[in-house]
N, C-alpha and C. Protein backbone atom coordinates (compact mmCIF):
# COMPACT_ATOMS: atom_id res chain seq x y z
N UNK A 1 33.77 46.46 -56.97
CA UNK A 1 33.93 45.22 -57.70
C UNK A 1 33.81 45.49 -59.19
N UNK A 2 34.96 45.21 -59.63
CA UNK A 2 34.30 44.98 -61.50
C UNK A 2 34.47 43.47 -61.96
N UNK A 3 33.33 43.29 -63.11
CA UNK A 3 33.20 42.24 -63.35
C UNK A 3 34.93 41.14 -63.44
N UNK A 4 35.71 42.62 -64.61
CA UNK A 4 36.85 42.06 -65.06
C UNK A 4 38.22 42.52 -64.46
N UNK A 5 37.64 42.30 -63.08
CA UNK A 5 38.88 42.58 -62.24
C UNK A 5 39.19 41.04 -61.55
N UNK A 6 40.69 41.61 -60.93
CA UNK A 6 41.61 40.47 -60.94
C UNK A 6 40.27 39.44 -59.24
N UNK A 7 41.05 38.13 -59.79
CA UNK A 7 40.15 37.25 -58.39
C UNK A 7 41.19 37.35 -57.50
N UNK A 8 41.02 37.40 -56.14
CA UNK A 8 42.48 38.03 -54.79
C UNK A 8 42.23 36.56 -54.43
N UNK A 9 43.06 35.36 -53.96
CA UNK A 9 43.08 34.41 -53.73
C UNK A 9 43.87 34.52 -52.43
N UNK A 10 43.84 34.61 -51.32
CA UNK A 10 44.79 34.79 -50.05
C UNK A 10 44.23 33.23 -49.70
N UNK A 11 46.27 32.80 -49.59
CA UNK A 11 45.62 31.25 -49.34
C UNK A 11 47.09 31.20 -49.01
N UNK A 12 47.84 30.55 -47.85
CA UNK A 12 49.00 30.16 -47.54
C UNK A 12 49.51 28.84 -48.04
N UNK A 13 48.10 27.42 -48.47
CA UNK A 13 48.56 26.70 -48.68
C UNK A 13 49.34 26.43 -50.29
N UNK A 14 50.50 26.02 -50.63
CA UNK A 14 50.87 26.12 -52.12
C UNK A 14 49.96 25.21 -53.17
N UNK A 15 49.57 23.84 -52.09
CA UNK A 15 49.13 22.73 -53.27
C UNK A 15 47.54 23.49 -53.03
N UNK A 16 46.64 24.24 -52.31
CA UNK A 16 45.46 24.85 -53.18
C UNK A 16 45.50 25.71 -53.82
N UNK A 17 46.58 26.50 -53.89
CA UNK A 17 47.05 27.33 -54.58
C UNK A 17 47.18 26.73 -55.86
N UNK A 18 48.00 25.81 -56.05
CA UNK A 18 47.82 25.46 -57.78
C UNK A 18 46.77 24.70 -58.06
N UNK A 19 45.60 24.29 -57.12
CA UNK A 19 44.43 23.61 -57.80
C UNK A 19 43.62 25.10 -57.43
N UNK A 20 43.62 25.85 -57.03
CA UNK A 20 42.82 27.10 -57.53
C UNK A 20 43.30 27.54 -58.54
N UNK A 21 44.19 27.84 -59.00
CA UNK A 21 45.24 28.49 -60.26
C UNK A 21 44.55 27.49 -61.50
N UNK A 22 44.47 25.97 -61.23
CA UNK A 22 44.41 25.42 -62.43
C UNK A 22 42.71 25.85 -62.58
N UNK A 23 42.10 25.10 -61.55
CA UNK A 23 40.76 25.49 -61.90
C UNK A 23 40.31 26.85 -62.41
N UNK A 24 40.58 27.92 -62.19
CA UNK A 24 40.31 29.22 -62.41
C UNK A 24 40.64 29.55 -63.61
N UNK A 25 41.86 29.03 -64.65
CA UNK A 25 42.40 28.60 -65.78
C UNK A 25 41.55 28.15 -66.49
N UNK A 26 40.93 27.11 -66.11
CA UNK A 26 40.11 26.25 -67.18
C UNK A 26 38.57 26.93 -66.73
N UNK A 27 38.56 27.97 -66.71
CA UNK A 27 36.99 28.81 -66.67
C UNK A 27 36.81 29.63 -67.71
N UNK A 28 38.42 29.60 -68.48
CA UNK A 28 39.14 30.52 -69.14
C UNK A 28 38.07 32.14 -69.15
N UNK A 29 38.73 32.87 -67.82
CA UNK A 29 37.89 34.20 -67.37
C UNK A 29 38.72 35.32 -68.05
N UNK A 30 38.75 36.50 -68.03
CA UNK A 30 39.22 37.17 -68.40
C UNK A 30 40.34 38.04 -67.16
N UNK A 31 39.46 37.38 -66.26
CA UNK A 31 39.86 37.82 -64.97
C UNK A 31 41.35 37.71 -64.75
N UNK A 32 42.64 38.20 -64.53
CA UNK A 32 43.85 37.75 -63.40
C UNK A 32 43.47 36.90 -62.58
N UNK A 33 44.50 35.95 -61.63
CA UNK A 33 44.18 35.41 -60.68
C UNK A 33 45.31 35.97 -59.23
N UNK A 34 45.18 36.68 -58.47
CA UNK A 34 46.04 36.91 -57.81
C UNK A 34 46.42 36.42 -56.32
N UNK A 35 47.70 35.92 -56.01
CA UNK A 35 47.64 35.22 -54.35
C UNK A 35 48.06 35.69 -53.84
N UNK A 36 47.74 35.47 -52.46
CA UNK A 36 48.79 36.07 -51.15
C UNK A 36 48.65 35.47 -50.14
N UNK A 37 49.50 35.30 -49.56
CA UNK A 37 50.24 33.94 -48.44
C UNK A 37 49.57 34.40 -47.17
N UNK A 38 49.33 35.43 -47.03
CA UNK A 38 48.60 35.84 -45.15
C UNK A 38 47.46 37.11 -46.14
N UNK A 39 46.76 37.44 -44.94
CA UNK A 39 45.97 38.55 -44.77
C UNK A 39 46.63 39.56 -44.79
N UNK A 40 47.61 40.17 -44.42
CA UNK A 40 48.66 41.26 -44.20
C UNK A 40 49.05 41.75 -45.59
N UNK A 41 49.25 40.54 -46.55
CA UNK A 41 49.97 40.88 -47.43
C UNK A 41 48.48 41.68 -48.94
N UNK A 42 47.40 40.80 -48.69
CA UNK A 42 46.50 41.05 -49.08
C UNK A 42 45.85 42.35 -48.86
N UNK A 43 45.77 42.85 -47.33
CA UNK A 43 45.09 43.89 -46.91
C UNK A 43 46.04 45.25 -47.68
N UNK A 44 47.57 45.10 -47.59
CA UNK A 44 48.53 45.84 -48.16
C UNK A 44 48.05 46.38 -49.81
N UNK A 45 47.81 45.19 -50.36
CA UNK A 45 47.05 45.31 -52.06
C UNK A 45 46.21 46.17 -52.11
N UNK A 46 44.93 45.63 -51.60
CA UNK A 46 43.37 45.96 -51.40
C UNK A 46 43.87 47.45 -50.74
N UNK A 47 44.65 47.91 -49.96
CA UNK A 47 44.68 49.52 -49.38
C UNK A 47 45.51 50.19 -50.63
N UNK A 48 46.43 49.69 -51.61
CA UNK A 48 47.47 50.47 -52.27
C UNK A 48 46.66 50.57 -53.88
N UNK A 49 46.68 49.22 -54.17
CA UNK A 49 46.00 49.11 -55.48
C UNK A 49 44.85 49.96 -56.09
N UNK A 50 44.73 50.15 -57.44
CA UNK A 50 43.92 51.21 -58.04
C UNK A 50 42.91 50.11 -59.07
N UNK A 51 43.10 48.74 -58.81
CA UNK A 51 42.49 47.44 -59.26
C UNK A 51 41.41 47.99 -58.67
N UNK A 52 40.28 47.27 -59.25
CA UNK A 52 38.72 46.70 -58.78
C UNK A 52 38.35 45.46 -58.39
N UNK A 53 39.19 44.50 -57.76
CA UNK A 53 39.09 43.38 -57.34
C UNK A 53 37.67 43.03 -57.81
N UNK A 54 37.24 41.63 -58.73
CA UNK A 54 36.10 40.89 -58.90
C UNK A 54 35.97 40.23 -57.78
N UNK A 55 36.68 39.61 -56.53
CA UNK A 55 36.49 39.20 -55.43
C UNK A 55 37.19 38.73 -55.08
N UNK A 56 37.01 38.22 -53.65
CA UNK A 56 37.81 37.92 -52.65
C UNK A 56 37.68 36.54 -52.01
N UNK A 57 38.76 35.30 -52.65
CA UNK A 57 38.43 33.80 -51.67
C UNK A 57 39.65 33.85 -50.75
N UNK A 58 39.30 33.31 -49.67
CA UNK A 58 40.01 33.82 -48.09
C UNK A 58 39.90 32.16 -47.39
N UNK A 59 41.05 31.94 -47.39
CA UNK A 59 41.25 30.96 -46.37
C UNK A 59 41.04 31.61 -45.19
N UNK A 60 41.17 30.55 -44.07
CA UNK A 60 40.44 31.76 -42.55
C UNK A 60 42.22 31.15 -41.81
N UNK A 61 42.62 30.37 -41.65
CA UNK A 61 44.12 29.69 -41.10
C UNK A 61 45.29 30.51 -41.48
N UNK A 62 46.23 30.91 -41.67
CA UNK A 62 47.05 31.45 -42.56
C UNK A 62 47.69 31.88 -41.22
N UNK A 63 49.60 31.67 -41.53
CA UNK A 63 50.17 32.97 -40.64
C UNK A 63 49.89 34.59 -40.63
N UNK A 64 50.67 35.05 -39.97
CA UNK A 64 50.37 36.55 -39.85
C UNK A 64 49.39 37.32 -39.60
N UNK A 65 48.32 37.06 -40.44
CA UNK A 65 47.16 37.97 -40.53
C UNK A 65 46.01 36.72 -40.91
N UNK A 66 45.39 35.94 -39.77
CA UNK A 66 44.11 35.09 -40.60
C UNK A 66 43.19 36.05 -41.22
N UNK A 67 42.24 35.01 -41.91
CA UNK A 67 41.03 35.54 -42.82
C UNK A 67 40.11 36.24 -42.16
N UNK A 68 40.15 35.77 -40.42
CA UNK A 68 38.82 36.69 -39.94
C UNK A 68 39.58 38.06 -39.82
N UNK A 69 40.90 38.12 -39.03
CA UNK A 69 41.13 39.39 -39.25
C UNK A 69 41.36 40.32 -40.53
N UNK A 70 42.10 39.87 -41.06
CA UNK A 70 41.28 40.36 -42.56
C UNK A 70 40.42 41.14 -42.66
N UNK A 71 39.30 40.04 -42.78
CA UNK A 71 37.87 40.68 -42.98
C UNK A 71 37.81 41.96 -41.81
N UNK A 72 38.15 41.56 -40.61
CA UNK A 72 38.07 42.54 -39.54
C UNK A 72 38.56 44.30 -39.97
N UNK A 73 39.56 44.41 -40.96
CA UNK A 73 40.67 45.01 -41.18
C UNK A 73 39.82 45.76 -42.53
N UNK A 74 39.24 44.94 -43.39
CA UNK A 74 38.49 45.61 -44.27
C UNK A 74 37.20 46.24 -43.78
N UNK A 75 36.70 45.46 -43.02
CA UNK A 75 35.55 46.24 -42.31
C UNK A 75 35.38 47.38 -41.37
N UNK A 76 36.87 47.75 -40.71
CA UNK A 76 36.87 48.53 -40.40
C UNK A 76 37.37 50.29 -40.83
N UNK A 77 37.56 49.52 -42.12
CA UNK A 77 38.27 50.94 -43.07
C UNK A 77 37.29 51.04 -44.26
N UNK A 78 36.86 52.42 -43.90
CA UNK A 78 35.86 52.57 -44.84
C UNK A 78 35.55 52.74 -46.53
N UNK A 79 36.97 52.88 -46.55
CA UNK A 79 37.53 53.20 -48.33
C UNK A 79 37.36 51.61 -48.82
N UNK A 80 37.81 50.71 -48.20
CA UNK A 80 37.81 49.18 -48.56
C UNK A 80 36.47 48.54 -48.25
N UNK A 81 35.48 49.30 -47.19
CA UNK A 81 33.88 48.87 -46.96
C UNK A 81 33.39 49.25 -48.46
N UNK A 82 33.62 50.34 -48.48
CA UNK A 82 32.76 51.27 -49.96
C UNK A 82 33.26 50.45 -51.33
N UNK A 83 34.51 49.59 -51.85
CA UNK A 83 34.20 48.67 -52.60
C UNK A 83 33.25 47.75 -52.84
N UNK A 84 32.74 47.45 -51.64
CA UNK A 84 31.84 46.23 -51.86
C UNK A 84 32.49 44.99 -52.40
N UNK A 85 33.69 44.39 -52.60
CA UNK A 85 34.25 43.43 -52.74
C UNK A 85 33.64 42.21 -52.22
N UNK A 86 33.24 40.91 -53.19
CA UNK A 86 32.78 40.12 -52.40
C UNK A 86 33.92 39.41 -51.77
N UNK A 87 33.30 39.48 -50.58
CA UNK A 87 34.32 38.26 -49.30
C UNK A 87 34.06 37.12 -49.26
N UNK A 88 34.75 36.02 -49.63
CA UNK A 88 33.86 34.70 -49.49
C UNK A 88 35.13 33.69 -48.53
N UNK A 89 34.63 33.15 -47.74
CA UNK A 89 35.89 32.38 -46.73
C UNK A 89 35.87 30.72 -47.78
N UNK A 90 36.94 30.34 -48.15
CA UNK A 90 36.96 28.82 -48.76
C UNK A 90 37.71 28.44 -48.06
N UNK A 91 37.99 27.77 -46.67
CA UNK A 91 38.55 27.12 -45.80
C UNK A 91 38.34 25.59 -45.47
N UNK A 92 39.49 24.74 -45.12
CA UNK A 92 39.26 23.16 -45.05
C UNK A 92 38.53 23.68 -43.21
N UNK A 93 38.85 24.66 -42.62
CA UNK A 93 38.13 25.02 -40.97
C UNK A 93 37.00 25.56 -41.41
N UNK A 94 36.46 24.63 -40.66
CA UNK A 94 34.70 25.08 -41.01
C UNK A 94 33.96 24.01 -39.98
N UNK A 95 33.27 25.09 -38.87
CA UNK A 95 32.46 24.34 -37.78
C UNK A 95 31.94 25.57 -37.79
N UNK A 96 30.62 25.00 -36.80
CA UNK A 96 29.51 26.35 -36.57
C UNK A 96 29.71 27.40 -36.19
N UNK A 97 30.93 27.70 -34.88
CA UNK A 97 31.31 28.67 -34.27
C UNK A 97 31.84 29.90 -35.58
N UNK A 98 33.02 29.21 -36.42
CA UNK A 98 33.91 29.67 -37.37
C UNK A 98 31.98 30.09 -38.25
N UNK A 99 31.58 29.43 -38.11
CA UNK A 99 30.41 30.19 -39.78
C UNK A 99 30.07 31.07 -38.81
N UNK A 100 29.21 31.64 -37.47
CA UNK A 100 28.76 32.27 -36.73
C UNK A 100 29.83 33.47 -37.26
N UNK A 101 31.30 33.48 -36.36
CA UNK A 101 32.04 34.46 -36.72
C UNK A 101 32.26 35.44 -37.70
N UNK A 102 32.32 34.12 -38.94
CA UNK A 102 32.48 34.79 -40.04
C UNK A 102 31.19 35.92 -40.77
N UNK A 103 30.25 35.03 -40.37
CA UNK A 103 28.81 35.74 -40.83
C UNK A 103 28.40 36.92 -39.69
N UNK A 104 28.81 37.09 -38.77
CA UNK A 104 29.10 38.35 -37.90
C UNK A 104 29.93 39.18 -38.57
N UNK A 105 30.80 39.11 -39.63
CA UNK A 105 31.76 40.09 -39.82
C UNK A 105 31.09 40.14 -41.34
N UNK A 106 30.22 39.90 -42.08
CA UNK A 106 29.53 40.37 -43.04
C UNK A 106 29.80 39.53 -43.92
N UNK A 107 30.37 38.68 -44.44
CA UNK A 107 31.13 37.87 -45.28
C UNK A 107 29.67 37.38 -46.27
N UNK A 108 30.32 37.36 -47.72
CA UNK A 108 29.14 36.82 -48.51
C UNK A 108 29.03 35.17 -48.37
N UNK A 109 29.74 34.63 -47.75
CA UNK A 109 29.79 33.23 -48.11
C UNK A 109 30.55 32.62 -47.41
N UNK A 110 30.64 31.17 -47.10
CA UNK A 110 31.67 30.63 -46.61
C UNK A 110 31.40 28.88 -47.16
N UNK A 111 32.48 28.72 -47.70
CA UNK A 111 32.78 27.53 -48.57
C UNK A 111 33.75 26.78 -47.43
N UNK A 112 33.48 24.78 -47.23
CA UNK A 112 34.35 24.04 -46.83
C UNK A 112 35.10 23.80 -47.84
N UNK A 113 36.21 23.63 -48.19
CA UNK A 113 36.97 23.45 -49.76
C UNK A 113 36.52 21.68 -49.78
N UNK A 114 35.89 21.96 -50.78
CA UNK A 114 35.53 20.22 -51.13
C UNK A 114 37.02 19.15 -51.13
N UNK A 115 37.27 18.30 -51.02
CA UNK A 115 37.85 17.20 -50.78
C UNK A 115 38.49 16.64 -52.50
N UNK A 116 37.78 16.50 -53.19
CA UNK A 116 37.84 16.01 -54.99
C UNK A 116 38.07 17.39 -55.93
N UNK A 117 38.42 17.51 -56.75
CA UNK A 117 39.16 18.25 -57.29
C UNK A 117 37.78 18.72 -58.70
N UNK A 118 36.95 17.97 -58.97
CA UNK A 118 35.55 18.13 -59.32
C UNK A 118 34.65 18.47 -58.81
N UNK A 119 34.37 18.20 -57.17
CA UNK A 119 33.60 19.02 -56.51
C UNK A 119 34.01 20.89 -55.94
N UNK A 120 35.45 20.46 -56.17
CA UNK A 120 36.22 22.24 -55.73
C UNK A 120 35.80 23.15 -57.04
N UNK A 121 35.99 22.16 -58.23
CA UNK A 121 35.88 22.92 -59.75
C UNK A 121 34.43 23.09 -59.91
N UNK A 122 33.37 22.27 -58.90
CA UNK A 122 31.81 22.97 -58.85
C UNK A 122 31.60 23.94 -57.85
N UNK A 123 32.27 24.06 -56.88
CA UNK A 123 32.17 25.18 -55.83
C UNK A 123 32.74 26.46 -56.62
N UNK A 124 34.03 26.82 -57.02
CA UNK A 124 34.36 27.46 -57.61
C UNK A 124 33.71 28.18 -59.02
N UNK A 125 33.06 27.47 -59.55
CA UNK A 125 32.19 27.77 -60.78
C UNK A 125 31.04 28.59 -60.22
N UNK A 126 30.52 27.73 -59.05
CA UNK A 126 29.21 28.40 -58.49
C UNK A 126 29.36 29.70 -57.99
N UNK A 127 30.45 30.03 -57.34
CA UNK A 127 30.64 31.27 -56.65
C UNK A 127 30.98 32.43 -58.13
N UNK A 128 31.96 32.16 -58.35
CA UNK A 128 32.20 32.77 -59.72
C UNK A 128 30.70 33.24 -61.00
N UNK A 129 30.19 32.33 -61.01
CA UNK A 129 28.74 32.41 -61.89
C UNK A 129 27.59 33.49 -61.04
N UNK A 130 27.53 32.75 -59.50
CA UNK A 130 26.92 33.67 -58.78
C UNK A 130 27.36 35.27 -58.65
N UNK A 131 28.31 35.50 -58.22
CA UNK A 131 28.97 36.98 -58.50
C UNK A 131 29.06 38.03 -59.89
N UNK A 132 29.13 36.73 -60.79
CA UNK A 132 28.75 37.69 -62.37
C UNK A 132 27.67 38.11 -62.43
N UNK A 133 26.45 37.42 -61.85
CA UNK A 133 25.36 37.75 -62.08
C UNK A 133 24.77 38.60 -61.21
N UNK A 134 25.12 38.60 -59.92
CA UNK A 134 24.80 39.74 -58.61
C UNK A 134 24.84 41.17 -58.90
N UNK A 135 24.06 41.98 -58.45
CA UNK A 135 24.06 43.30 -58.60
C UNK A 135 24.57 43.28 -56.95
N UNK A 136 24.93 45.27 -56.76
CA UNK A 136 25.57 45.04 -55.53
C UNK A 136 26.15 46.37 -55.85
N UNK A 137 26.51 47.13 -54.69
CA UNK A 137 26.84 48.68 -54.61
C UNK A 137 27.26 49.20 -55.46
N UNK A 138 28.47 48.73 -56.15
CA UNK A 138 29.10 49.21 -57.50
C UNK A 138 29.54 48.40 -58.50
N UNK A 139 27.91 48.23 -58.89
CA UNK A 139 27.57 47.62 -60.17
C UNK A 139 27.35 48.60 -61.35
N UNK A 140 27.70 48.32 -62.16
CA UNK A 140 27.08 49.30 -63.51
C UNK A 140 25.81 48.96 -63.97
N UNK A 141 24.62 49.24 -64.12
CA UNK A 141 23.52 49.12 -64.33
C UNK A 141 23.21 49.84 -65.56
């Protein structure tokens, strides 16, 4: 993870896609913001790329490749474990079973995407603020 690496946004839907885009905008980060429509296309990045991803928000629904497999897919390859990338699931699916799952597969977090477009722009702040400040495998100290 580096601080000022790009945020990986894997999200199929387009309209959270541009209220993540806007919100993430008005944080004005230094960060990129980058998307991808399935897990497949994401896992492709995260294996090729020479980026340091600042982290990872993961819808869990998506064609092709959902978010748990995903995560499944990073966890099982050890070059993409040894980033330490935070994983965080921001999904409108969210029941106990889905948090059980997800928190079985190591995930730092799992966000319901708030409903108001002020409560998404406080979820989003929080995770973002929380992660700047986290130490964590490959941190610079």
């Amino acid at each position: 993870m580096s601080l000022i690496g790009p945020i990986i946004s894997v999200e199929d839907d387009t309209d959270d896609q541009y209220l993540i885009s806007q919100i993430i905008q008005s944080f004005e980060l230094p960060n990129k913001l980058i998307f991808f429509p399935n897990g497949k296309m994401a896992l492709h990045y995260l294996e090729t790329t020479k980026e340091k991803p600042f982290l990872i928000l993961c819808d869990i629904n998506m064609p092709v490749m959902n978010g748990l497999e995903l995560r499944e897919h990073i966890n099982k390859n050890e070059f993409l474990r040894r980033k330490s990338i935070p994983f965080i699931f921001l999904s409108t699916a969210a029941n106990a079973q889905l948090i059980h799952i997800a928190y079985d597969a190591a995930v730092q977090g799992f966000y319901k995407k708030a409903t108001s477009y002020s409560k998404f722009q406080q979820q989003l702040k929080l995770i973002i603020d929380y992660w700047q400040d986290c130490l964590h495998p490959n941190s610079q100290l």
